[in-house]
PDB file of N, CA and C in Angstrom:
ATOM      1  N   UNK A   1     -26.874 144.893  15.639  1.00  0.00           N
ATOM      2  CA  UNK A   1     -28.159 145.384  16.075  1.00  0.00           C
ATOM      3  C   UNK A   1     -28.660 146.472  15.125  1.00  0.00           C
ATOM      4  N   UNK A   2     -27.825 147.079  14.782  1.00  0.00           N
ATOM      5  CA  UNK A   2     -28.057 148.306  13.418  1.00  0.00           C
ATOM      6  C   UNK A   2     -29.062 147.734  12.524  1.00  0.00           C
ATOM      7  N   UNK A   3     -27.894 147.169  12.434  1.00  0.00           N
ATOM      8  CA  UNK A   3     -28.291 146.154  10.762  1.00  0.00           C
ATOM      9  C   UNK A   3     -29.863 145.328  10.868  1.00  0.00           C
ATOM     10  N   UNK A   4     -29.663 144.910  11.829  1.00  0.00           N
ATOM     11  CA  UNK A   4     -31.080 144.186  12.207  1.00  0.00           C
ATOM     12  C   UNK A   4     -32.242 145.074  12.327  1.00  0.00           C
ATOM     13  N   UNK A   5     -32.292 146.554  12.790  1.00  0.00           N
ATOM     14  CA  UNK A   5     -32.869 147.853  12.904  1.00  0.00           C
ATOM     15  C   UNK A   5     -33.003 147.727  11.744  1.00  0.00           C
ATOM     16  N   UNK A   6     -32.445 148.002  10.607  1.00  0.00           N
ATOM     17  CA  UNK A   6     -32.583 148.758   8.779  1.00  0.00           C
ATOM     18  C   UNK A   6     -33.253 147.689   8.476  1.00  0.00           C
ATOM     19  N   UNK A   7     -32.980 145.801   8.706  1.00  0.00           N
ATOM     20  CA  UNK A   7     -33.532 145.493   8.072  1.00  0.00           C
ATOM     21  C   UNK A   7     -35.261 144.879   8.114  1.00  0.00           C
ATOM     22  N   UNK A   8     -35.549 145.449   9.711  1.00  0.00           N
ATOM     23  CA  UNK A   8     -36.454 144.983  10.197  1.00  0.00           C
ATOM     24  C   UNK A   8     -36.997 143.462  10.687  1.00  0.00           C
ATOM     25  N   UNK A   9     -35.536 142.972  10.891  1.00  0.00           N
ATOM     26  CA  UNK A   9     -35.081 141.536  11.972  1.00  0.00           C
ATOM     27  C   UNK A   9     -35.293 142.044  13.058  1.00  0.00           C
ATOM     28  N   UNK A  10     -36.437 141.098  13.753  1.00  0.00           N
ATOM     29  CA  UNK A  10     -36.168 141.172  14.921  1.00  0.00           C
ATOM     30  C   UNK A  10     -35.496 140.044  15.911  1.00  0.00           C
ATOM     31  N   UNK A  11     -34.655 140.672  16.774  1.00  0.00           N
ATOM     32  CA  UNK A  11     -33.828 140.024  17.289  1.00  0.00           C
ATOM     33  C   UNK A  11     -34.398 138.974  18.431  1.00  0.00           C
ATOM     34  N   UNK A  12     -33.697 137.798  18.574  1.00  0.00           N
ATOM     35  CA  UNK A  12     -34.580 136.891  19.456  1.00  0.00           C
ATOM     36  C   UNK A  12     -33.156 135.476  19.746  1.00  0.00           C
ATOM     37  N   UNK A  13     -33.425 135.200  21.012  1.00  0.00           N
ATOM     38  CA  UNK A  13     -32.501 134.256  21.362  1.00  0.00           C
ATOM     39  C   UNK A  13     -32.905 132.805  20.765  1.00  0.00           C
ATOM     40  N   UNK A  14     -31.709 132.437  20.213  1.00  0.00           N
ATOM     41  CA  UNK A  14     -32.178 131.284  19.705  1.00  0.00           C
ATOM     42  C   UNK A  14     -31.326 129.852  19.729  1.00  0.00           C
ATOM     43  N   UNK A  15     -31.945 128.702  20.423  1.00  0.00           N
ATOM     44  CA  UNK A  15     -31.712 127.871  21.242  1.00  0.00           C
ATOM     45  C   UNK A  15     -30.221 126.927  20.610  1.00  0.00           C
ATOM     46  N   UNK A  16     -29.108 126.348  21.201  1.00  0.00           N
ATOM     47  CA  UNK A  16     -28.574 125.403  20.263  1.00  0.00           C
ATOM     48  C   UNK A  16     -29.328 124.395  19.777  1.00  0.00           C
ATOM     49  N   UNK A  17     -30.297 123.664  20.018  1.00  0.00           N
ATOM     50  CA  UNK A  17     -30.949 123.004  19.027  1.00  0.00           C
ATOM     51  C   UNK A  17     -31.695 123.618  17.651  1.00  0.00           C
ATOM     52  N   UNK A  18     -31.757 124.840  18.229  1.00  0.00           N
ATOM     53  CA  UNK A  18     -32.183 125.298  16.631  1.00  0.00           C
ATOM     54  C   UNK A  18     -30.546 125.551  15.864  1.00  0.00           C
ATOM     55  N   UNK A  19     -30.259 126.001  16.549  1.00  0.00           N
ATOM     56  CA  UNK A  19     -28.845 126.747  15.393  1.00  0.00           C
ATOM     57  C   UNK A  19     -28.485 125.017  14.905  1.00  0.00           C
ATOM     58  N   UNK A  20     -28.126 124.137  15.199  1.00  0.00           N
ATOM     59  CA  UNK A  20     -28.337 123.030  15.183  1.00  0.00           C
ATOM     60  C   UNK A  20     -28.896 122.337  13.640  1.00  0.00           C
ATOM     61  N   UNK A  21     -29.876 122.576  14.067  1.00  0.00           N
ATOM     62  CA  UNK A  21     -30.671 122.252  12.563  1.00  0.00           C
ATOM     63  C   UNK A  21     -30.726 123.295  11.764  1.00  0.00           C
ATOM     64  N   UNK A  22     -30.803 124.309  11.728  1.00  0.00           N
ATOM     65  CA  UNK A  22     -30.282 125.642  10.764  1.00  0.00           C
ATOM     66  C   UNK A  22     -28.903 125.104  10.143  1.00  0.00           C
ATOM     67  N   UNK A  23     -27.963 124.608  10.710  1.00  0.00           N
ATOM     68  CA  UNK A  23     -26.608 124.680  10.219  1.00  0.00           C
ATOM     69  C   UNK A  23     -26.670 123.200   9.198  1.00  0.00           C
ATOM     70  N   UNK A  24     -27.418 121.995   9.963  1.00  0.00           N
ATOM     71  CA  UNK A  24     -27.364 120.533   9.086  1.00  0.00           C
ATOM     72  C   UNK A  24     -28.713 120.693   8.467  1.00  0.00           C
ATOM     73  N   UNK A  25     -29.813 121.352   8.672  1.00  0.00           N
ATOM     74  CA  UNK A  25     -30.944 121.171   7.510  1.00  0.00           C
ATOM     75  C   UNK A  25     -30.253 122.323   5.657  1.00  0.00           C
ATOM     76  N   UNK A  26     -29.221 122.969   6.054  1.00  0.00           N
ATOM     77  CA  UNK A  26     -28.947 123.761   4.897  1.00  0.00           C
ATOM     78  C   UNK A  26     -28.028 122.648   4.390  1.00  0.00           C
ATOM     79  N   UNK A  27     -26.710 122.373   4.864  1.00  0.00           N
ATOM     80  CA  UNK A  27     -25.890 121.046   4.452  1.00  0.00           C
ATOM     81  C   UNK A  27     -26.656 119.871   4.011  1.00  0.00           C
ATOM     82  N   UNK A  28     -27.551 119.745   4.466  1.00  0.00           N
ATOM     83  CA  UNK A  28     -28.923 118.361   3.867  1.00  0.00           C
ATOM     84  C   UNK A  28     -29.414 118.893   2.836  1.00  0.00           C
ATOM     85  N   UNK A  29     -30.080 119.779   2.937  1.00  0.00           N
ATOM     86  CA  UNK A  29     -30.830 120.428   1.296  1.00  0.00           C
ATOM     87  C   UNK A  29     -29.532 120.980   0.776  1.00  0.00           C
ATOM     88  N   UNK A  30     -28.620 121.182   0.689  1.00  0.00           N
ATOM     89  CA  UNK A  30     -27.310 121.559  -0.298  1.00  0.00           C
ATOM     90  C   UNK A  30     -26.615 120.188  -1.051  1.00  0.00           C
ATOM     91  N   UNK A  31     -26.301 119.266   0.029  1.00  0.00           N
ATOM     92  CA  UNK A  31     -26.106 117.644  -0.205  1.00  0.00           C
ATOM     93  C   UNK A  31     -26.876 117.039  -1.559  1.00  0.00           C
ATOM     94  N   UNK A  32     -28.674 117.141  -1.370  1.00  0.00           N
ATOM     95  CA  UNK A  32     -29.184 116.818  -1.985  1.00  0.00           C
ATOM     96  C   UNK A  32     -29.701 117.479  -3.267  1.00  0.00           C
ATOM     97  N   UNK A  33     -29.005 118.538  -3.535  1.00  0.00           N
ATOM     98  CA  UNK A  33     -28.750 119.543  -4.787  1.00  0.00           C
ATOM     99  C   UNK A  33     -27.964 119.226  -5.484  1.00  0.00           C
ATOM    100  N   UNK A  34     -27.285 118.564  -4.702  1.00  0.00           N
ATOM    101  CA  UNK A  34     -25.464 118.079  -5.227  1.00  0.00           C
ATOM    102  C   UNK A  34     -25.679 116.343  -5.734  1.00  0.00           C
ATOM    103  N   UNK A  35     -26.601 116.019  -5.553  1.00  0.00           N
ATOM    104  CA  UNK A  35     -26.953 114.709  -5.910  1.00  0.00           C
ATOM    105  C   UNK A  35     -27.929 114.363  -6.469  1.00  0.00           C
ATOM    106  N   UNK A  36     -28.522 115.246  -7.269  1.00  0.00           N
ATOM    107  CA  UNK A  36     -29.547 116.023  -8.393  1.00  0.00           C
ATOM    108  C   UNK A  36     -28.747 116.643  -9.170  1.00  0.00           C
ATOM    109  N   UNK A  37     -27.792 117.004  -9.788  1.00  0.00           N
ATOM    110  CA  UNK A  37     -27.008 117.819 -10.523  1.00  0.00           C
ATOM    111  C   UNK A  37     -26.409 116.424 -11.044  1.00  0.00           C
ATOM    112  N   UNK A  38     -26.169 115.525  -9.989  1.00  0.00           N
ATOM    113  CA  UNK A  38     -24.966 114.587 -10.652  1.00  0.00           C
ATOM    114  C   UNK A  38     -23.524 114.609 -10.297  1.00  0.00           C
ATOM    115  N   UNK A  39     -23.451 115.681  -9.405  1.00  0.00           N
ATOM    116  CA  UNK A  39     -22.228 115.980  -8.456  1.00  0.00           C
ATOM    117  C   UNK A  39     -21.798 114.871  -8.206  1.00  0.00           C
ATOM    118  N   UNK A  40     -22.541 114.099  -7.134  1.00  0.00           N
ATOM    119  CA  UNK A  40     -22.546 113.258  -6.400  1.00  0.00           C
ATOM    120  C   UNK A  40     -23.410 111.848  -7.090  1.00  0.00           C
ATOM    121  N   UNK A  41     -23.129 110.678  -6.870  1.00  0.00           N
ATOM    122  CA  UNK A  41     -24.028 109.293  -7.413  1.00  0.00           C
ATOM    123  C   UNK A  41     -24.991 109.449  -6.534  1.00  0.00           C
ATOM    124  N   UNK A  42     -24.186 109.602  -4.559  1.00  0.00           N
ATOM    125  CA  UNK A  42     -25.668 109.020  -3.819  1.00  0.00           C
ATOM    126  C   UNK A  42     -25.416 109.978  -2.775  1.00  0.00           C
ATOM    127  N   UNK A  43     -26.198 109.952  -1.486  1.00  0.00           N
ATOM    128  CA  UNK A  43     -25.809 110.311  -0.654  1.00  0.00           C
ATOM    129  C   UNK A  43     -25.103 110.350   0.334  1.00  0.00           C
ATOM    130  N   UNK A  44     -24.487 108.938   0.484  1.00  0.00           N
ATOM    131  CA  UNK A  44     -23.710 108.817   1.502  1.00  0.00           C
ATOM    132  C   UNK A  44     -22.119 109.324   0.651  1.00  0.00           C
ATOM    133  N   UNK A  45     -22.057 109.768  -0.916  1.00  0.00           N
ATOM    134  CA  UNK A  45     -20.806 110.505  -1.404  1.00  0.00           C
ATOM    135  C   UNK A  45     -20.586 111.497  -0.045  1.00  0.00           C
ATOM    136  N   UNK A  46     -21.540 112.498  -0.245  1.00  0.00           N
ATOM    137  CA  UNK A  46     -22.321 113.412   1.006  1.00  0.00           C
ATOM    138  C   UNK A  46     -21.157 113.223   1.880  1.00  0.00           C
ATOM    139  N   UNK A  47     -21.744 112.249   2.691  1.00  0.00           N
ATOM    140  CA  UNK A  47     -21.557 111.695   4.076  1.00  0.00           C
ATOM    141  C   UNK A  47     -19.600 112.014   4.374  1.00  0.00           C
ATOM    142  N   UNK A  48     -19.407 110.844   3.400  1.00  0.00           N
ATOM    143  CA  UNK A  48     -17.668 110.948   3.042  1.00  0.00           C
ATOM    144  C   UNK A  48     -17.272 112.194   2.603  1.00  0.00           C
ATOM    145  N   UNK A  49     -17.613 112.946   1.797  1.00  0.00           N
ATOM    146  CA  UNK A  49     -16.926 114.035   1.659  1.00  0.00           C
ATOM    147  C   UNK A  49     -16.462 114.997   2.849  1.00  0.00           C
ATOM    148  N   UNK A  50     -17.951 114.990   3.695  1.00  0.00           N
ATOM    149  CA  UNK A  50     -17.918 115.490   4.740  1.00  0.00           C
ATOM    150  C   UNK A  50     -17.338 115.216   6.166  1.00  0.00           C
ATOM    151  N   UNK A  51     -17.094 113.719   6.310  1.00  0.00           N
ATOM    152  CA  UNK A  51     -15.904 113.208   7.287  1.00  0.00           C
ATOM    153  C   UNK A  51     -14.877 113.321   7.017  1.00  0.00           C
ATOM    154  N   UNK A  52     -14.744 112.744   5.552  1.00  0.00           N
ATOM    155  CA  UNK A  52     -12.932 113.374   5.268  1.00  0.00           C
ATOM    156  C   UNK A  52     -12.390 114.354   4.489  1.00  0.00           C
ATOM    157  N   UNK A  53     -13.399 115.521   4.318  1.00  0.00           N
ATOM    158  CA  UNK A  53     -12.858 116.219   3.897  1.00  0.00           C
ATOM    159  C   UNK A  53     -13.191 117.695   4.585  1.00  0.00           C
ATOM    160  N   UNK A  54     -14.386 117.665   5.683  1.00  0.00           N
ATOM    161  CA  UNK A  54     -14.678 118.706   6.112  1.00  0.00           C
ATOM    162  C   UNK A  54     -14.181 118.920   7.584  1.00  0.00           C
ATOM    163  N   UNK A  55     -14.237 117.901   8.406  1.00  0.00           N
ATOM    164  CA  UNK A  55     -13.914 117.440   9.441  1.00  0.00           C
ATOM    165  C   UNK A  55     -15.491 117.172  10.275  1.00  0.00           C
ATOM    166  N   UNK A  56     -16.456 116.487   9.656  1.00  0.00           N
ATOM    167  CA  UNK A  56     -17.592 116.228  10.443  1.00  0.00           C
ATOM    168  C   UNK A  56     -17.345 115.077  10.850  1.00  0.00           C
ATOM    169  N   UNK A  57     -17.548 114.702  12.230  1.00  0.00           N
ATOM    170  CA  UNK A  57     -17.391 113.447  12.908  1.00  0.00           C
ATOM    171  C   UNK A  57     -18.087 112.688  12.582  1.00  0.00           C
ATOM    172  N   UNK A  58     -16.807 111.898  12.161  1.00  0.00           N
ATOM    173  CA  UNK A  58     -16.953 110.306  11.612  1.00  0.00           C
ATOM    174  C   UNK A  58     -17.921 109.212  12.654  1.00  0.00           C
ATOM    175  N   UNK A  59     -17.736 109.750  13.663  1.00  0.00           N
ATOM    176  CA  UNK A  59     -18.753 108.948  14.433  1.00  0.00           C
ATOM    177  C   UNK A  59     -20.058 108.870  14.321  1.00  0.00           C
ATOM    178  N   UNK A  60     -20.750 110.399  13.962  1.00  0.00           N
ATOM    179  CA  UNK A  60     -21.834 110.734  13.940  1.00  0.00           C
ATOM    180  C   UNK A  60     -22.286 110.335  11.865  1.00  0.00           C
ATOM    181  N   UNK A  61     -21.503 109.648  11.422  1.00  0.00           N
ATOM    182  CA  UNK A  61     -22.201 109.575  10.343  1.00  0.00           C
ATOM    183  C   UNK A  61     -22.236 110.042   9.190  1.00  0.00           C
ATOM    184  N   UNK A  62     -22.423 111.709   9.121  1.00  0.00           N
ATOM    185  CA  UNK A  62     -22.094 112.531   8.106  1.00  0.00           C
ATOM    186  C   UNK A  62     -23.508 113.141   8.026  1.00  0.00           C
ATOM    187  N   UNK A  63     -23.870 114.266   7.840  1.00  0.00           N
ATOM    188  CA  UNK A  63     -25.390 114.444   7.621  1.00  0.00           C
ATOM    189  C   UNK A  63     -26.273 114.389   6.858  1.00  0.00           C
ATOM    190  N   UNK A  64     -25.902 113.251   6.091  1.00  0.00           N
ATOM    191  CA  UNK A  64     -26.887 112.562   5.185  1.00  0.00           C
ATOM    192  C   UNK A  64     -27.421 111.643   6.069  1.00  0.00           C
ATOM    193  N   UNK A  65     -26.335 111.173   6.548  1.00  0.00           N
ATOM    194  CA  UNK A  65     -27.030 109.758   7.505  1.00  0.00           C
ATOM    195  C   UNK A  65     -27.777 110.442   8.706  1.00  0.00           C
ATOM    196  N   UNK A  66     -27.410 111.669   9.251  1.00  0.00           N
ATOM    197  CA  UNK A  66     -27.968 112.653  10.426  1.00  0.00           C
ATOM    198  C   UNK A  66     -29.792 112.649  10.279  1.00  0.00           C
ATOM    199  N   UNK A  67     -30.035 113.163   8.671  1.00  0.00           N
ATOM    200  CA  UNK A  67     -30.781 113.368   7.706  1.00  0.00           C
ATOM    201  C   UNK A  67     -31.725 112.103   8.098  1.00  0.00           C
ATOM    202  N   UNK A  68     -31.420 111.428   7.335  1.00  0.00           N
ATOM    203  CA  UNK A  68     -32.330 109.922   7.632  1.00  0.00           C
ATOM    204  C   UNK A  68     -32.749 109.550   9.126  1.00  0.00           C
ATOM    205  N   UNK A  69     -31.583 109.591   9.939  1.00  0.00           N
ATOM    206  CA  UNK A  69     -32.127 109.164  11.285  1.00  0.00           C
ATOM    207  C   UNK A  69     -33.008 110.230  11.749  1.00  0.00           C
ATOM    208  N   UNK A  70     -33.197 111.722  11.284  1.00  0.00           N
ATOM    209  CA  UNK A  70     -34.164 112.491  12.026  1.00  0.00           C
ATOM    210  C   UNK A  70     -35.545 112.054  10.999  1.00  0.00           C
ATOM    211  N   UNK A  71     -35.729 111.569   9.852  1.00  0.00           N
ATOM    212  CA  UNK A  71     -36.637 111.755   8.974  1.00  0.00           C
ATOM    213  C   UNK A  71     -36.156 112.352   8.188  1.00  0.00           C
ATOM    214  N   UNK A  72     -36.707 111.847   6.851  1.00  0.00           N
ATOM    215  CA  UNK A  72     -36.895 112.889   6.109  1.00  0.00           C
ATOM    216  C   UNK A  72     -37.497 113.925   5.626  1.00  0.00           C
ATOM    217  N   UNK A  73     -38.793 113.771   6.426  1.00  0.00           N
ATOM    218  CA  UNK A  73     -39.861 114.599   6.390  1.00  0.00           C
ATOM    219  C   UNK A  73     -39.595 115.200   7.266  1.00  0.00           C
ATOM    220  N   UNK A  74     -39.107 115.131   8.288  1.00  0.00           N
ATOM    221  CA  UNK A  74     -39.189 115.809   9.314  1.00  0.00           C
ATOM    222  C   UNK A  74     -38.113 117.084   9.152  1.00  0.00           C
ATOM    223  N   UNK A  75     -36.997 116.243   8.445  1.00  0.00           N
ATOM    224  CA  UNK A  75     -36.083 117.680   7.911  1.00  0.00           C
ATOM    225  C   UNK A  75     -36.762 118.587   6.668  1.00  0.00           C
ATOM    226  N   UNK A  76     -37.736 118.081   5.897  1.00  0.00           N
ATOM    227  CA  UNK A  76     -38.384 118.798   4.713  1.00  0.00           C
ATOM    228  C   UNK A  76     -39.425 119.486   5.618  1.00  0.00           C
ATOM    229  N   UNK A  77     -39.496 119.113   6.392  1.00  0.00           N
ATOM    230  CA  UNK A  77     -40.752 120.241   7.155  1.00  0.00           C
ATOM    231  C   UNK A  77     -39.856 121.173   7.547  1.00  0.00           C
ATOM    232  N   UNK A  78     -39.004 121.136   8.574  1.00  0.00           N
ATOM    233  CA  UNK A  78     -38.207 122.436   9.154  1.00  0.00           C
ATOM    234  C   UNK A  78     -37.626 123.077   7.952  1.00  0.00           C
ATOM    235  N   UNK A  79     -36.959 122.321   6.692  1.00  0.00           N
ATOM    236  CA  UNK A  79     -36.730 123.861   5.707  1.00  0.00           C
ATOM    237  C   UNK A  79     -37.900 124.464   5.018  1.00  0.00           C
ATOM    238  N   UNK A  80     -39.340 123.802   4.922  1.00  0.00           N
ATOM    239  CA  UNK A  80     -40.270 124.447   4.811  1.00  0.00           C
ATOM    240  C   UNK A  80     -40.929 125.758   5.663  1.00  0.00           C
ATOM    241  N   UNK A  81     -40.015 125.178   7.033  1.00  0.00           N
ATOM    242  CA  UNK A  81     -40.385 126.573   7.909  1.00  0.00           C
ATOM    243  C   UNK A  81     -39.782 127.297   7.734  1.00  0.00           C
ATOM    244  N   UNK A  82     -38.175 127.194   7.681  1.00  0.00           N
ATOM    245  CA  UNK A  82     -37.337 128.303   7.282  1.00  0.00           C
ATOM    246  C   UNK A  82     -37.703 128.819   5.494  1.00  0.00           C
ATOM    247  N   UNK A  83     -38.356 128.673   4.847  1.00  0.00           N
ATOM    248  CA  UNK A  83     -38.856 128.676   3.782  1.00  0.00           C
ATOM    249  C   UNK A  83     -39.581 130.228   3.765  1.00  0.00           C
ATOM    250  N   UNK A  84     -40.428 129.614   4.808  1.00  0.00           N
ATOM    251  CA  UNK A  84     -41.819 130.383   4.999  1.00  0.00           C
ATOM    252  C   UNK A  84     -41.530 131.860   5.884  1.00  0.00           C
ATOM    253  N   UNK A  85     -39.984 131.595   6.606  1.00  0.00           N
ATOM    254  CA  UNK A  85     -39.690 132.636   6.917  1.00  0.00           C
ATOM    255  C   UNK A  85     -38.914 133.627   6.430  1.00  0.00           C
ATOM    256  N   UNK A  86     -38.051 133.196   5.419  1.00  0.00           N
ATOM    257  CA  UNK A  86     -36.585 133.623   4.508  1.00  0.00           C
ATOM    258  C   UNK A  86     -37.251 133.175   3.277  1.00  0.00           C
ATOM    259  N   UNK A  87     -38.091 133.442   2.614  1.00  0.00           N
ATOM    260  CA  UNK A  87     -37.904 132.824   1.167  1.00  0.00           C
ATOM    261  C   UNK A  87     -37.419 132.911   0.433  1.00  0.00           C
ATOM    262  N   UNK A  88     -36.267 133.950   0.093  1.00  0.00           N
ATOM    263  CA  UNK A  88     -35.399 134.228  -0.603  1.00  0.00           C
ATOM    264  C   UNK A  88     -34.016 133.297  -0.114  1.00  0.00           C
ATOM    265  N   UNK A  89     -33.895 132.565   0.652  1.00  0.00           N
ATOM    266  CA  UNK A  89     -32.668 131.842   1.269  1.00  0.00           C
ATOM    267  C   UNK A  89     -33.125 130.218   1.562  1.00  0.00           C
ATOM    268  N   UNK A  90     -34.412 129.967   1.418  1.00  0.00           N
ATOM    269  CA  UNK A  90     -34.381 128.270   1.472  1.00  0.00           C
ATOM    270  C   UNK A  90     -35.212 127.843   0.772  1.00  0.00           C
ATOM    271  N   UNK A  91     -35.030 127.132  -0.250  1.00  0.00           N
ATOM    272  CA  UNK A  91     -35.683 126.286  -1.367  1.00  0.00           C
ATOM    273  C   UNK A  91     -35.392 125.022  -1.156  1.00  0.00           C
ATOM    274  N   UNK A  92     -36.466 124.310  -0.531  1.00  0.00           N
ATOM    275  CA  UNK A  92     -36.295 122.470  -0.458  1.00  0.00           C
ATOM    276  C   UNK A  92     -36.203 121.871  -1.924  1.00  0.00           C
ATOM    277  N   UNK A  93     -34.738 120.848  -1.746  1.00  0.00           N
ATOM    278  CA  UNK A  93     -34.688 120.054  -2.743  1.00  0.00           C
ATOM    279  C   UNK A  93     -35.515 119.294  -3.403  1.00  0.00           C
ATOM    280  N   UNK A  94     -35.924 119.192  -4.855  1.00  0.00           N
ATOM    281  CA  UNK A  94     -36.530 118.224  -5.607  1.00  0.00           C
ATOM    282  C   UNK A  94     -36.276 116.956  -5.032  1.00  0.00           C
ATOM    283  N   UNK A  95     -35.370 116.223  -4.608  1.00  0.00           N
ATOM    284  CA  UNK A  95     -34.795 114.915  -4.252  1.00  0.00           C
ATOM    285  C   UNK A  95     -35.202 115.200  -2.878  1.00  0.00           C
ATOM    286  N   UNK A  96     -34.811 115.653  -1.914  1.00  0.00           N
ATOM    287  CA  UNK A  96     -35.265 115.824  -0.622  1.00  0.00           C
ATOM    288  C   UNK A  96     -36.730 115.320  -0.658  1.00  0.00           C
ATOM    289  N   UNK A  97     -37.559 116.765  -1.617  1.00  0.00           N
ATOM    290  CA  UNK A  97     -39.102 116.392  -0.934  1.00  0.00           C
ATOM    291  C   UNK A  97     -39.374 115.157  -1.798  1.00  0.00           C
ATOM    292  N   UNK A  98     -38.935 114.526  -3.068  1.00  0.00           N
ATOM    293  CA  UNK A  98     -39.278 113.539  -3.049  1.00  0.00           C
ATOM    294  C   UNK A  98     -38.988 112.017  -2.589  1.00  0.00           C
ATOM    295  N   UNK A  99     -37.825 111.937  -1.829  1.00  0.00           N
ATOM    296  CA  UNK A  99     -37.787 110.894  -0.928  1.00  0.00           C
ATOM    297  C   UNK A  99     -38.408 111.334   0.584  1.00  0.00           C
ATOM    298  N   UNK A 100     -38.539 112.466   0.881  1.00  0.00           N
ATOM    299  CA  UNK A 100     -39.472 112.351   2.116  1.00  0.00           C
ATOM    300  C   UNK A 100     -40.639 111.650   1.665  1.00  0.00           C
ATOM    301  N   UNK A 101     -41.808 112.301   0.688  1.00  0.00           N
ATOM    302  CA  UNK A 101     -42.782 111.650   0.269  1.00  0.00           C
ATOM    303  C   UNK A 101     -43.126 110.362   0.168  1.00  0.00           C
ATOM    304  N   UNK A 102     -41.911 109.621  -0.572  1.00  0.00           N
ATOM    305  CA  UNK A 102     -41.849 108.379  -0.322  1.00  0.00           C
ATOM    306  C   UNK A 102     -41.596 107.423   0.914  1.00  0.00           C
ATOM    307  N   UNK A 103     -41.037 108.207   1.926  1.00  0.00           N
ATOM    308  CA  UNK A 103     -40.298 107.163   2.752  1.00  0.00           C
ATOM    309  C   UNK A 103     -39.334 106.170   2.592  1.00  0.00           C
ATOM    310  N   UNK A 104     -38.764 106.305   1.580  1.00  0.00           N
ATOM    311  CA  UNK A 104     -37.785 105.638   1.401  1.00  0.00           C
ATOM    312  C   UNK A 104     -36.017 105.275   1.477  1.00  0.00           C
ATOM    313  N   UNK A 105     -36.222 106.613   2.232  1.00  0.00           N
ATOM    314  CA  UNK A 105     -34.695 107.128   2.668  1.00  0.00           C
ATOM    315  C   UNK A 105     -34.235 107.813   1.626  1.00  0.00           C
ATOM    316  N   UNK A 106     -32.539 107.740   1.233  1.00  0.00           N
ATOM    317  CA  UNK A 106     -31.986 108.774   0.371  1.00  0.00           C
ATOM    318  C   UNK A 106     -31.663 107.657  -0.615  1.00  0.00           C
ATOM    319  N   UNK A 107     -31.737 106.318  -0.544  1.00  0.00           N
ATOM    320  CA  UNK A 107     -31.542 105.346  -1.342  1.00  0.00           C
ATOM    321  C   UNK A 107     -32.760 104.752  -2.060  1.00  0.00           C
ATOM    322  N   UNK A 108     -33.335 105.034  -1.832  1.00  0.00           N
ATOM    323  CA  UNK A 108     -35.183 104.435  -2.461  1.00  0.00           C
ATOM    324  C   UNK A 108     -35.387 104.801  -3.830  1.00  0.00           C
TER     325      UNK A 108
END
């Protein structure tokens, strides 16, 4: 609460669906940094790294595939909001906003 005082955060309850997408819209735009560099070939590398090597449930996909089933625009809009609020902490991916644009998924 200090800290939030000095830095002029104000404090506010905030829902599990947001923490939610705060936690997989940063792993989505980080993913797709990593597959712009050349890290990675595609996105579903992503996906696998993250079932077997992070412990994200294999059931659910991996959040590349999370990614696609919400949109992709729809996830390039919410880090545009967190953008607009932190700009020093979220920069949407080149690859992100340009397969949202397209509609073409992370494979297009």
């Amino acid at each position: 609460a200090e800290i939030s005082r000095e830095k002029g955060i104000e404090r506010k309850a905030i829902s599990d669906e947001e923490v939610l997408w705060r936690i997989l819209a940063a792993i989505v735009n980080e993913g797709a940094k990593i597959v712009e560099e050349g890290i990675a070939q595609r996105a579903s590398d992503i996906d696998v790294a993250y079932a077997h090597g992070y412990g994200f449930p294999k059931y659910r996909g991996g959040p590349m595939f999370w990614a696609a089933q919400q949109g992709l625009d729809t996830v390039l809009t919410k880090i545009k909001e967190y953008q607009a609020r932190y700009p020093d902490r979220w920069h949407p991916s080149d690859l992100l906003a340009d397969r949202a644009a397209t509609g073409k998924g992370w494979e297009g």
